[in-house]
C-alpha atoms as a PDB file:
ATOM      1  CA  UNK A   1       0.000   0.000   0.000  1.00  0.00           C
ATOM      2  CA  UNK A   2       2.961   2.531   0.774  1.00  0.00           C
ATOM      3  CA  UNK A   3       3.963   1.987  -2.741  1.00  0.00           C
ATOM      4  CA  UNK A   4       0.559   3.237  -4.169  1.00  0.00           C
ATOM      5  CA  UNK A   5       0.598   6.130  -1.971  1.00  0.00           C
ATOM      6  CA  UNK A   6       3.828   7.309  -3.013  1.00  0.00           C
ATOM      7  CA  UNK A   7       3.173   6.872  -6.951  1.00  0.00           C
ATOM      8  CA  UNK A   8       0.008   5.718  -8.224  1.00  0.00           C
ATOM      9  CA  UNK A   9      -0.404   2.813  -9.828  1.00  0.00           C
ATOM     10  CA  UNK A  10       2.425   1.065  -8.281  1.00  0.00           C
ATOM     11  CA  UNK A  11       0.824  -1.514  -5.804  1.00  0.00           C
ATOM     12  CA  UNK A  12      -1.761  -2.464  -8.885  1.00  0.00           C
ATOM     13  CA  UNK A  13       1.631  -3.500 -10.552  1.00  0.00           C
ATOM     14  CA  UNK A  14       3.373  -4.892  -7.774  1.00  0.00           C
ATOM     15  CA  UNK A  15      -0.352  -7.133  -7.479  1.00  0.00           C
ATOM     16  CA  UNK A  16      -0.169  -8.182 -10.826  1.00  0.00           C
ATOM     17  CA  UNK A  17      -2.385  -5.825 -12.567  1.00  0.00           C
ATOM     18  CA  UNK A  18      -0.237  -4.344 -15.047  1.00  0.00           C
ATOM     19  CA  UNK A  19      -3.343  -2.859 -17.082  1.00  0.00           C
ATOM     20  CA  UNK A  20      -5.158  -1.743 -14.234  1.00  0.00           C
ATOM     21  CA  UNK A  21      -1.500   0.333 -12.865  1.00  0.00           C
ATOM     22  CA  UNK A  22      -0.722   1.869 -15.877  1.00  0.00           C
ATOM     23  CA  UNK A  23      -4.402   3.261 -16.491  1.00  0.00           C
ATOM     24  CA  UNK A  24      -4.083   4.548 -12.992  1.00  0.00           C
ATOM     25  CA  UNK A  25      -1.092   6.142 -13.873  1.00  0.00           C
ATOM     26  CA  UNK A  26      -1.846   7.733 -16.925  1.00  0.00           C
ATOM     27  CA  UNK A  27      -5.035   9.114 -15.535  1.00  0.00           C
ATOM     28  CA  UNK A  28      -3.186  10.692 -12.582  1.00  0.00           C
ATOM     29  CA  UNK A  29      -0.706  11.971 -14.689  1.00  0.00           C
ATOM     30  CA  UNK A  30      -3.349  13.449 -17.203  1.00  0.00           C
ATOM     31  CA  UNK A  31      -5.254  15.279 -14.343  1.00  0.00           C
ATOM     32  CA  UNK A  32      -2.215  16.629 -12.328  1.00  0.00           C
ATOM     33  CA  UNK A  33      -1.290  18.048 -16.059  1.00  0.00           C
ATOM     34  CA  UNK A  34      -4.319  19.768 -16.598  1.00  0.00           C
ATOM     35  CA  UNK A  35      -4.550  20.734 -12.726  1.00  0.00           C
ATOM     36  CA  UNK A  36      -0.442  22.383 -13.892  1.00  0.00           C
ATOM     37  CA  UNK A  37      -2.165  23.884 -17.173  1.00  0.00           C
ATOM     38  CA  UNK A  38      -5.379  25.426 -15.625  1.00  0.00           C
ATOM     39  CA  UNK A  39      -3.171  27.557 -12.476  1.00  0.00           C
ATOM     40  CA  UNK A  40      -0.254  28.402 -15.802  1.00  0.00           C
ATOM     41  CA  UNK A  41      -3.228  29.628 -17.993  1.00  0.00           C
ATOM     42  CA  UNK A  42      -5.190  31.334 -15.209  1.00  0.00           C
ATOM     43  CA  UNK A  43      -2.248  32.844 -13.842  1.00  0.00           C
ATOM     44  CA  UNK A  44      -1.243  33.620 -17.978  1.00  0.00           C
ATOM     45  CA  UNK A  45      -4.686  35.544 -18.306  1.00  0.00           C
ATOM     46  CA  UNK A  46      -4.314  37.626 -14.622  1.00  0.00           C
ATOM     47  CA  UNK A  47      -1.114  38.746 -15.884  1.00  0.00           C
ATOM     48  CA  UNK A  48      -2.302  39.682 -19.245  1.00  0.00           C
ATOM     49  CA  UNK A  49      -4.960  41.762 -17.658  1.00  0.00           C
ATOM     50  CA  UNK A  50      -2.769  43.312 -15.236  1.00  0.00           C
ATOM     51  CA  UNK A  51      -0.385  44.369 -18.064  1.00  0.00           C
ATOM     52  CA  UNK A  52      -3.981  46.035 -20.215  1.00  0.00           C
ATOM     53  CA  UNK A  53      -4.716  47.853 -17.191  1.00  0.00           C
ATOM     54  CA  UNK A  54      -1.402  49.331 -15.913  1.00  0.00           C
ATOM     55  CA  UNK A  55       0.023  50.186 -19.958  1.00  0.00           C
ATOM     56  CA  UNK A  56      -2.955  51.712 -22.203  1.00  0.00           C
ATOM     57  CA  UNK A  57      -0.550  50.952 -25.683  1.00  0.00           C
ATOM     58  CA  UNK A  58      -0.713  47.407 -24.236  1.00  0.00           C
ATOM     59  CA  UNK A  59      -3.222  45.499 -26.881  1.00  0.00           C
ATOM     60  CA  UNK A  60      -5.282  42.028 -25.678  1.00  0.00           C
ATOM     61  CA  UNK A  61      -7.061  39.730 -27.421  1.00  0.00           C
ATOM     62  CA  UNK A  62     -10.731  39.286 -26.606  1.00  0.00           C
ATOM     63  CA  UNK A  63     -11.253  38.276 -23.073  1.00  0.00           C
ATOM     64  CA  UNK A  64     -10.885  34.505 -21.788  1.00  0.00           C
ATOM     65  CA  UNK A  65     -11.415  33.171 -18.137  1.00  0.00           C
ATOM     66  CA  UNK A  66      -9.084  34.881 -15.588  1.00  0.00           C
ATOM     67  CA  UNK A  67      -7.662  33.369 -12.608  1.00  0.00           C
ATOM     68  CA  UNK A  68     -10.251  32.267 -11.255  1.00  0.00           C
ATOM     69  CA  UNK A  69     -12.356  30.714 -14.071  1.00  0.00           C
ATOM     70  CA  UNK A  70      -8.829  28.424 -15.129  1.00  0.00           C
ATOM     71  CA  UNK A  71      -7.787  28.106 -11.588  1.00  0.00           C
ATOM     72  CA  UNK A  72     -11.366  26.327 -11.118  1.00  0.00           C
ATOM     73  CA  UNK A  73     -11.022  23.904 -14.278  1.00  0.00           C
ATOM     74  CA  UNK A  74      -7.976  23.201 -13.515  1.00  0.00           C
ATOM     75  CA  UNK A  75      -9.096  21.817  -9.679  1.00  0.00           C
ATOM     76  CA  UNK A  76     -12.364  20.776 -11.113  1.00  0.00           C
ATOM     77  CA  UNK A  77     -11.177  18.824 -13.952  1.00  0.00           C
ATOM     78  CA  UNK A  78      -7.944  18.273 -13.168  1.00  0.00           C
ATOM     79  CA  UNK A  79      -6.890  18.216  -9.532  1.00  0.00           C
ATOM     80  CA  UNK A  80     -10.002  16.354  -7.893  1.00  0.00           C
ATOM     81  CA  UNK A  81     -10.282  13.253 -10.113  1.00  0.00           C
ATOM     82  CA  UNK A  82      -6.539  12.836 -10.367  1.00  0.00           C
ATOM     83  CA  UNK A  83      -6.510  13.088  -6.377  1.00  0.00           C
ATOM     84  CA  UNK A  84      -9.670  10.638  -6.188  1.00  0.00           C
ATOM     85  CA  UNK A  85      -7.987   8.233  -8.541  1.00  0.00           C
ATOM     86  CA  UNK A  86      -4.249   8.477  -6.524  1.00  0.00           C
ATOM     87  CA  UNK A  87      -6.675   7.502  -3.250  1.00  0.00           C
ATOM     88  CA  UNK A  88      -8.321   4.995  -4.324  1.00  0.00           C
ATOM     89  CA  UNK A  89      -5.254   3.367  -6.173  1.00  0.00           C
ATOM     90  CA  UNK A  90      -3.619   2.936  -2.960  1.00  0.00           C
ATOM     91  CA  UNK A  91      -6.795   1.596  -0.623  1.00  0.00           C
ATOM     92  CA  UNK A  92      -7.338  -1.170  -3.675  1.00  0.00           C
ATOM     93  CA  UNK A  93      -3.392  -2.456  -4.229  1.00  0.00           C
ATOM     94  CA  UNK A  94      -3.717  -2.616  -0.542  1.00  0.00           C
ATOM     95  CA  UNK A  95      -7.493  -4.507  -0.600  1.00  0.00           C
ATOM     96  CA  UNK A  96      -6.154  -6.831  -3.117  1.00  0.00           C
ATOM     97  CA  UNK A  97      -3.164  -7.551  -1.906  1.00  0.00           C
ATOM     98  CA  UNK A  98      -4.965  -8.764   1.718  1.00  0.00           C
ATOM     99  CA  UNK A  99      -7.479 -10.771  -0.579  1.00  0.00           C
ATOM    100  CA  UNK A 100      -4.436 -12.596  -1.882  1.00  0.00           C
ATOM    101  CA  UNK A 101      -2.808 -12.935   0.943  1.00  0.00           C
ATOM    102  CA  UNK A 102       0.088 -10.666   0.169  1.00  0.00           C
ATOM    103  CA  UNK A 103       2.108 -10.895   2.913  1.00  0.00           C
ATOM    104  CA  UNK A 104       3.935  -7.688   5.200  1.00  0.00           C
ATOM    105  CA  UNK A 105       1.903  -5.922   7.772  1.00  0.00           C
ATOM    106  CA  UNK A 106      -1.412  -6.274   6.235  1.00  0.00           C
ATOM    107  CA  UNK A 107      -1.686 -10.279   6.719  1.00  0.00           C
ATOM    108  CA  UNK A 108       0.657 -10.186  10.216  1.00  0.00           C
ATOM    109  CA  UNK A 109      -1.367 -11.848  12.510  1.00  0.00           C
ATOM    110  CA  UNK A 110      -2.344  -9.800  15.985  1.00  0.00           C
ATOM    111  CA  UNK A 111      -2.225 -10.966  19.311  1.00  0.00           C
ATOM    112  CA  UNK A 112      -5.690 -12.251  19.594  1.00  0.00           C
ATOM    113  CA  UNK A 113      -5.233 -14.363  16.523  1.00  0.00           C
ATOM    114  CA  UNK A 114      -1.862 -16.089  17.954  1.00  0.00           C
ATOM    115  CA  UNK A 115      -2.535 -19.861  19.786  1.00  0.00           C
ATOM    116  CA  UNK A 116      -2.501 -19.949  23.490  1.00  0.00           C
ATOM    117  CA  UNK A 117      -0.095 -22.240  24.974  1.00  0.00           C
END
């Protein structure tokens, strides 16, 4: 499980889900990108504004969503699935690995399990 927490994907491919990893991957990857693209464009379009409004030569193209509008794409779209997705890669490489019997901590037994003697 400490695997899939640290990079997605990794504890489906340590299980033996190679398909089920890399799609994990890929859509993590793909939403932390556009989560990147959405703050570089909204932050892109705040400066552009702030550069109309301080220089009056200064000439724009017709206005797009400022900060705010990209900044909540990029979460939206981006950022909260990819987050979701990272999540829930690590709880399942860490259900299936228990269902499997995958050894380490998860399978250890406790105290109440062990025989008396």
């Amino acid at each position: 499980m400490l695997s899939g927490l640290v990079c997605p994907g990794v504890g489906q491919i340590y299980n033996g889900q190679w398909a089920k990893g890399v799609a994990t991957l890929t859509g993590v990857l793909a939403g932390l990108g556009y989560l990147f693209y959405g703050i570089w464009k909204g932050f892109s379009a705040y400066f552009a504004m702030m550069n109309a409004i301080t220089d009056p030569t200064f000439v724009t193209t017709p206005p797009t969503p400022g900060l705010s509008g990209w900044l909540f794409r990029g979460v939206l779209i981006g950022g909260g699935p990819a987050i979701t997705l990272w999540v829930w890669s690590a709880w399942d490489a860490h259900r299936v690995a228990l269902r499997r019997g995958g050894g380490g901590a998860a399978t250890r037994p406790s105290a109440s399990t062990l025989p008396l003697r």
